[in-house]
Protein backbone atom coordinates (compact mmCIF):
# COMPACT_ATOMS: atom_id res chain seq x y z
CA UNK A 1 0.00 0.00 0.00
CA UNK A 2 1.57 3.60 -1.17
CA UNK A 3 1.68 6.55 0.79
CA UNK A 4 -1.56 8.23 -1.03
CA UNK A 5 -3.62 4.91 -0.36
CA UNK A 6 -2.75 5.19 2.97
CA UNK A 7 -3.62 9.12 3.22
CA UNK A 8 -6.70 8.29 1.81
CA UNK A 9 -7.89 5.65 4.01
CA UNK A 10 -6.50 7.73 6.96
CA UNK A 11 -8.81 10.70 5.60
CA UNK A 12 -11.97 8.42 5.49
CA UNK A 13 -11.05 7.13 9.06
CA UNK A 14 -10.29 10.96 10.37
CA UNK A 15 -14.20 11.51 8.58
CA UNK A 16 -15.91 8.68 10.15
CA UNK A 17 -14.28 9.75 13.54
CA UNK A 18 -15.73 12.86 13.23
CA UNK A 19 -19.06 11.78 12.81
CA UNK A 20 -18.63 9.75 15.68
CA UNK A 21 -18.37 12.51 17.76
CA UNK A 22 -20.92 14.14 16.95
CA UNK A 23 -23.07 11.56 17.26
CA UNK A 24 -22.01 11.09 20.85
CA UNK A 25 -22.90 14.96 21.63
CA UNK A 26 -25.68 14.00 19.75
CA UNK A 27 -26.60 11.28 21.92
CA UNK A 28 -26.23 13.33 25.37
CA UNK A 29 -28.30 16.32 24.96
CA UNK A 30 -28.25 16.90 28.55
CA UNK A 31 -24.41 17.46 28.48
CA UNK A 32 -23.73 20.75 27.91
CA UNK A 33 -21.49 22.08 24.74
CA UNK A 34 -19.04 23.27 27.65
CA UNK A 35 -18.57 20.50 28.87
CA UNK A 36 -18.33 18.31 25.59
CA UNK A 37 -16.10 20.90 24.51
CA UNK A 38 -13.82 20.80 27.29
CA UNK A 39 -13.60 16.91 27.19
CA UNK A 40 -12.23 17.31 23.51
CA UNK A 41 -9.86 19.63 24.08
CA UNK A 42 -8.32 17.81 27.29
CA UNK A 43 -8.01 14.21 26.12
CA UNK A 44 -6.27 15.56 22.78
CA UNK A 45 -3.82 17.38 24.85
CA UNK A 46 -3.46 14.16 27.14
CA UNK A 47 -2.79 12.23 24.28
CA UNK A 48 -0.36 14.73 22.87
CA UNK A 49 1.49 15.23 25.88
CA UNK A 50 1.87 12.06 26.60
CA UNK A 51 3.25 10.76 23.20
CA UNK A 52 5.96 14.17 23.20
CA UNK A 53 6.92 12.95 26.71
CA UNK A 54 7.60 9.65 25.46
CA UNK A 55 9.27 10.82 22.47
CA UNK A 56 7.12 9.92 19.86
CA UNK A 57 6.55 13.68 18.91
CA UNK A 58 8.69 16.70 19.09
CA UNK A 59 6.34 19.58 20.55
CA UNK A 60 8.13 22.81 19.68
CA UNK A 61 6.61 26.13 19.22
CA UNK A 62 7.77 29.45 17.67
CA UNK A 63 4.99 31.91 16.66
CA UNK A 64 3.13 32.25 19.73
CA UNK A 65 1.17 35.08 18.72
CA UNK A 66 -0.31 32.80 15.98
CA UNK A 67 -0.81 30.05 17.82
CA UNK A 68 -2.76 31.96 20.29
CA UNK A 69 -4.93 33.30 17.89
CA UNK A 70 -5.32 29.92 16.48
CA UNK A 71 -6.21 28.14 19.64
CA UNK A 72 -8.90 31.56 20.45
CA UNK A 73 -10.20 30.97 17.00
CA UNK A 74 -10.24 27.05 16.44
CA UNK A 75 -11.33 26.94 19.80
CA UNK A 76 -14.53 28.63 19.87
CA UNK A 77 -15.43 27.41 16.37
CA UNK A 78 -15.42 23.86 17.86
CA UNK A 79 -17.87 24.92 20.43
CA UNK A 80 -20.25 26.33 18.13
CA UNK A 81 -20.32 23.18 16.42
CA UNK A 82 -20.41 21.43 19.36
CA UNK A 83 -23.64 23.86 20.70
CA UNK A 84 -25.08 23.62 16.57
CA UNK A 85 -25.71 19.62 16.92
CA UNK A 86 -28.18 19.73 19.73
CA UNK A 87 -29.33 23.18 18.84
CA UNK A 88 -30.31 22.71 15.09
CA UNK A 89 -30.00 19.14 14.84
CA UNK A 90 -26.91 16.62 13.78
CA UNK A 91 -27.16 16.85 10.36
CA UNK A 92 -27.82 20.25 9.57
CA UNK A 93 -25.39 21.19 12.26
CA UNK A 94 -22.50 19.70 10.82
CA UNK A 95 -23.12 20.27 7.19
CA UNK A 96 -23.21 24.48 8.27
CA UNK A 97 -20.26 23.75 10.68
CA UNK A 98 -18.20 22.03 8.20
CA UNK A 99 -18.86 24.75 4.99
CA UNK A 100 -15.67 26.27 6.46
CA UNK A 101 -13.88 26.07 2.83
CA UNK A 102 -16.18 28.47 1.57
CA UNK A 103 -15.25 31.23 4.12
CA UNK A 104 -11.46 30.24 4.33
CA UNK A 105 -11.55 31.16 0.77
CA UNK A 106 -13.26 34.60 1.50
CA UNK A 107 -10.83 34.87 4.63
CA UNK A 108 -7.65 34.05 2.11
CA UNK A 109 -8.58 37.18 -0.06
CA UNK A 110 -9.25 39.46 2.76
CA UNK A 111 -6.10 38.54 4.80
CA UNK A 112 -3.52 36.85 2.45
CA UNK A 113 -4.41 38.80 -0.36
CA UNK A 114 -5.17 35.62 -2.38
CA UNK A 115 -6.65 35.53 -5.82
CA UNK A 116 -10.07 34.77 -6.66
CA UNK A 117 -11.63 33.54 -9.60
CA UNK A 118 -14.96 34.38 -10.92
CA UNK A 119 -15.69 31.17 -11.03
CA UNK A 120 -14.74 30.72 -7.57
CA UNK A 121 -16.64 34.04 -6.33
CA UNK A 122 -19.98 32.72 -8.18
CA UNK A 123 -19.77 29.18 -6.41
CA UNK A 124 -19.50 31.51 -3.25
CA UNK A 125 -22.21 32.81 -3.99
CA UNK A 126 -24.44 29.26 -4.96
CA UNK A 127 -23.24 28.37 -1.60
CA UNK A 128 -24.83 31.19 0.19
CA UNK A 129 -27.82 30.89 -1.42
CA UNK A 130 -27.60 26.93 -0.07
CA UNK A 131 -26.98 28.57 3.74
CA UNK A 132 -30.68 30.54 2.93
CA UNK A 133 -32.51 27.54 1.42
CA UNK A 134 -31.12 24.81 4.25
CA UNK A 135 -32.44 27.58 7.18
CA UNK A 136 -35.81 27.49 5.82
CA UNK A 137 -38.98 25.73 5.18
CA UNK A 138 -39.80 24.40 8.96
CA UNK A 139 -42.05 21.82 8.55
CA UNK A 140 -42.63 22.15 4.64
CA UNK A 141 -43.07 26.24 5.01
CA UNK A 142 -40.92 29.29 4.10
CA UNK A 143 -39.91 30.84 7.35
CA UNK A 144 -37.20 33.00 8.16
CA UNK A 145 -33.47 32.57 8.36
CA UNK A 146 -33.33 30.85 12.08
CA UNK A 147 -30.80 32.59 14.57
CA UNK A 148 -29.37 29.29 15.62
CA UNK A 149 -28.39 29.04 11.76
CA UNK A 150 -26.77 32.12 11.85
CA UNK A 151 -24.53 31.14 14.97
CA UNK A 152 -23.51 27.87 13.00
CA UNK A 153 -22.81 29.83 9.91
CA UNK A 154 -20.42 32.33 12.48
CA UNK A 155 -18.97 29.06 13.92
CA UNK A 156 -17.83 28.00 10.00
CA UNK A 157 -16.68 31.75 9.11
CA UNK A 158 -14.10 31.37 12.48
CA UNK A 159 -13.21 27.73 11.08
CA UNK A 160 -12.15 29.41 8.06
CA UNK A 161 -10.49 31.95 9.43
CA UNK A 162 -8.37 29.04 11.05
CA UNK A 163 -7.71 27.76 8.39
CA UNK A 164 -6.29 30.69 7.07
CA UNK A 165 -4.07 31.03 10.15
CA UNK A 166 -3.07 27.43 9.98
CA UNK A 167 -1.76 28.23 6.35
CA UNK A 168 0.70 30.57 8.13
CA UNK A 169 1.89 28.63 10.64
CA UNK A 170 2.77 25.66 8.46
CA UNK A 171 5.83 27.81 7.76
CA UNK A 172 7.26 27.38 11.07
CA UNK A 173 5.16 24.99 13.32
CA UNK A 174 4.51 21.13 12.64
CA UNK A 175 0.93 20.24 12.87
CA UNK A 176 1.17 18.48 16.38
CA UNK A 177 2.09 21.96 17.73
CA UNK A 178 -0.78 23.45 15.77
CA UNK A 179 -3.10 20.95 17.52
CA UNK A 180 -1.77 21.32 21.13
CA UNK A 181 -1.75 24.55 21.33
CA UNK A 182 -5.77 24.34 20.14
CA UNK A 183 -5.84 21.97 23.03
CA UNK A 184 -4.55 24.33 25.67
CA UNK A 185 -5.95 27.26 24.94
CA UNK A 186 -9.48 25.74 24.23
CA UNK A 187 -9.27 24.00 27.79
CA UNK A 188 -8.98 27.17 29.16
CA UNK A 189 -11.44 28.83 27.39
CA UNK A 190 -13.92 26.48 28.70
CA UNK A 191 -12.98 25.46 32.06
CA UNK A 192 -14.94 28.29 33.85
CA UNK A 193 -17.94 28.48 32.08
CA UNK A 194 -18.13 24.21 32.10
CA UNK A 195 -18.38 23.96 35.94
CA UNK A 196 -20.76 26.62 35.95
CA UNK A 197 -23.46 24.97 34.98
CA UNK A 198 -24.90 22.24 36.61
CA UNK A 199 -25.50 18.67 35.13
CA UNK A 200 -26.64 15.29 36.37
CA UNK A 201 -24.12 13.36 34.13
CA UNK A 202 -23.81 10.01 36.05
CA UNK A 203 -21.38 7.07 34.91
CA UNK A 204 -23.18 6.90 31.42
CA UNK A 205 -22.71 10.68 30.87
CA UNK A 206 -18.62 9.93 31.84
CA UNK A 207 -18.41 7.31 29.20
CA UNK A 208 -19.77 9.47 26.33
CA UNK A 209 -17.57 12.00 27.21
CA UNK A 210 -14.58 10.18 27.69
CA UNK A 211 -15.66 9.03 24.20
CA UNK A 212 -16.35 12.29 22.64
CA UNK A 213 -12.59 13.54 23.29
CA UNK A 214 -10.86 9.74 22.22
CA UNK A 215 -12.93 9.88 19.12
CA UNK A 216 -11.98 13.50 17.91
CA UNK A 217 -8.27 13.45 19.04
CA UNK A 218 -8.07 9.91 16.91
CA UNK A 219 -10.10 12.18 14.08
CA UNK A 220 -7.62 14.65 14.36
CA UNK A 221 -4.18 12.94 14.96
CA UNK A 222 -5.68 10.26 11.22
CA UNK A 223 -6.38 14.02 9.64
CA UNK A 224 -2.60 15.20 10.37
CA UNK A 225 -1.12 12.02 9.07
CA UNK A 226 -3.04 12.19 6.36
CA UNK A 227 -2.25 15.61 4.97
CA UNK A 228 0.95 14.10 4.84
CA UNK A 229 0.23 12.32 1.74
CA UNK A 230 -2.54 14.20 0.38
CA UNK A 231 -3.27 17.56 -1.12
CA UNK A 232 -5.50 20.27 0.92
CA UNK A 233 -7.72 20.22 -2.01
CA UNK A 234 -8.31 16.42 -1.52
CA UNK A 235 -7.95 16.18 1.81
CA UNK A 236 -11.03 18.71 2.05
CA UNK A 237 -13.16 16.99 -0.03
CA UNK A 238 -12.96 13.98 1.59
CA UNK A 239 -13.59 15.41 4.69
CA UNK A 240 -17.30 16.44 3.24
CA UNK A 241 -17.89 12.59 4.52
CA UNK A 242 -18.50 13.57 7.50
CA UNK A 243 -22.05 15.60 7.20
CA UNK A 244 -23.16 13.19 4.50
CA UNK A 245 -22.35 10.25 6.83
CA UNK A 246 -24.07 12.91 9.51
CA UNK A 247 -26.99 13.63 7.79
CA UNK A 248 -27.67 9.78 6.93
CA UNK A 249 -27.28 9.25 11.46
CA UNK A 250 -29.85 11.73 11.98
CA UNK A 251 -32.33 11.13 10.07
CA UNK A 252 -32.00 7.34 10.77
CA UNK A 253 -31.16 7.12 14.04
CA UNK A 254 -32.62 10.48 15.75
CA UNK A 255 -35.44 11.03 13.55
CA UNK A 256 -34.49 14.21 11.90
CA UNK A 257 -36.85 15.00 9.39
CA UNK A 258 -35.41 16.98 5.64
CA UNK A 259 -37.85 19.17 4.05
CA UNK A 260 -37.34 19.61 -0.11
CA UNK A 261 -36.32 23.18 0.01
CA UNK A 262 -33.45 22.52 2.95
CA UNK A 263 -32.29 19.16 1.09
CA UNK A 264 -31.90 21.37 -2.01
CA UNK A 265 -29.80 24.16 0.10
CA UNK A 266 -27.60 21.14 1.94
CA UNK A 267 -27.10 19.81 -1.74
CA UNK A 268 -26.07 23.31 -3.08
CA UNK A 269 -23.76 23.49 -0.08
CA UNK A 270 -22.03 20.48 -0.53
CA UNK A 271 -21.77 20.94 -4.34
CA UNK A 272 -19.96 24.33 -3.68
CA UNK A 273 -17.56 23.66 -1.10
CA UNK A 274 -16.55 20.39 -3.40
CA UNK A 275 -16.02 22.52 -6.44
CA UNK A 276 -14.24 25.46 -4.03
CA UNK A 277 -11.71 22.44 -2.41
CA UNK A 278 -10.96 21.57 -6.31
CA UNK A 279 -10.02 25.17 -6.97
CA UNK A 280 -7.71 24.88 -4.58
């Protein structure tokens, strides 16, 4: 098996992962997204501190003023998505969460002064027009653009912008340090506000949070091997498993119901950020 075989299957893996977890938040709607959140960000930097205290990984870091931003960023993007599952549902949730190539690309022009084709500005465009459609028609009417959309929308726009940052740090930081640092400073963020709430989580609760962080710090650790092998541009597409996959889990297993006008929008969505990652 080659190296791009095994990026592949590594991609698919870091995909299915992903849905995993969000399944599991999914699963515990009582749990709140601070506490999920938290979990995540902890057992990844377990895991990573671990493995550079063994050896297995050199954590060094050099632009901390990126990194921080990275880890403010990153981090708060993976608690809207967190909040967006339970909030709007795990499908629609994760397909809004995980339109982040359509902002990075916006986020590229504005900050990196990247170039943008027509052709790349108009699929923009088809995608936004997929955001509109997939917020409406609740229960087979035309309604308004829901505010818990919005917030999942704002939750992809900071994923791009990460992604954007994470383009500049490749220059000087492996992706391990990337990660960890999004491990720290997301743990922090969220410690406070996840013991201020109250929740009955009892041993099941544990167990499906203990599973929410092993199954995105696998996710993540498959997704940084893989980019080893694999172009961004592929690498991204791939990664669109994970709402299809998502979509497919709640509607089979939670009952989540698609209307014709926010399937169409979902579709459009999907079709655009595909055709952006291409670009790429």
């Amino acid at each position: 098996m080659n190296d791009h075989t095994r990026g592949v299957l590594s991609m698919v893996g870091a995909s299915l992962f992903f849905s995993v977890t969000a399944s599991l938040i999914r699963l515990a709607p009582n749990i709140d997204p601070f506490k999920s959140t938290l979990f995540r960000f902890a057992i990844g930097m377990a895991l990573l501190g671990t493995a550079a205290m063994t050896r297995r990984i050199r954590l060094e870091f050099n632009s901390s003023s990126l990194l921080l931003s990275r880890g403010l960023v990153g981090g708060m993007a993976v608690f809207i998505f967190f909040w967006s599952i339970n909030a709007i549902g795990l499908g629609k949730g994760t397909l809004l969460s995980y339109s982040s190539p359509v902002f990075a690309t916006i986020w590229g022009a504005i900050l990196l002064r990247e170039r943008v084709s027509a052709r790349a500005w108009a699929l923009i465009i088809l995608a936004f027009c997929g955001f509109v459609l997939t917020s409406l028609g609740k229960g087979g009417e035309l309604g308004g653009v829901g505010l818990n959309e919005c917030i999942a929308l704002g939750g992809a726009m900071l994923s791009g912008l990460a992604i954007v940052i994470v383009r500049k740090l490749r220059a000087t930081e492996s992706s391990y340090a990337i990660f960890f640092s999004q491990c720290v400073i997301g743990f922090w963020l969220m410690l406070i506000p996840a013991n201020l709430i109250p929740a009955a989580i009892g041993i099941g609760g544990g167990f499906i949070l203990l599973g929410i962080g092993v199954a995105a710090a696998i996710g993540q650790l498959l997704m940084t091997y893989s980019y080893k092998a694999l172009p961004v541009s592929q690498g991204s597409i791939i990664m669109l498993v994970t709402p299809v996959a998502n979509i497919i889990v709640g509607m089979a297993v939670f009952g989540e119901s698609i209307t014709l006008v926010t399937g169409l929008g979902m579709l459009l969505v999907l079709a655009s950020c595909t055709l952006i990652s291409l670009q790429k």
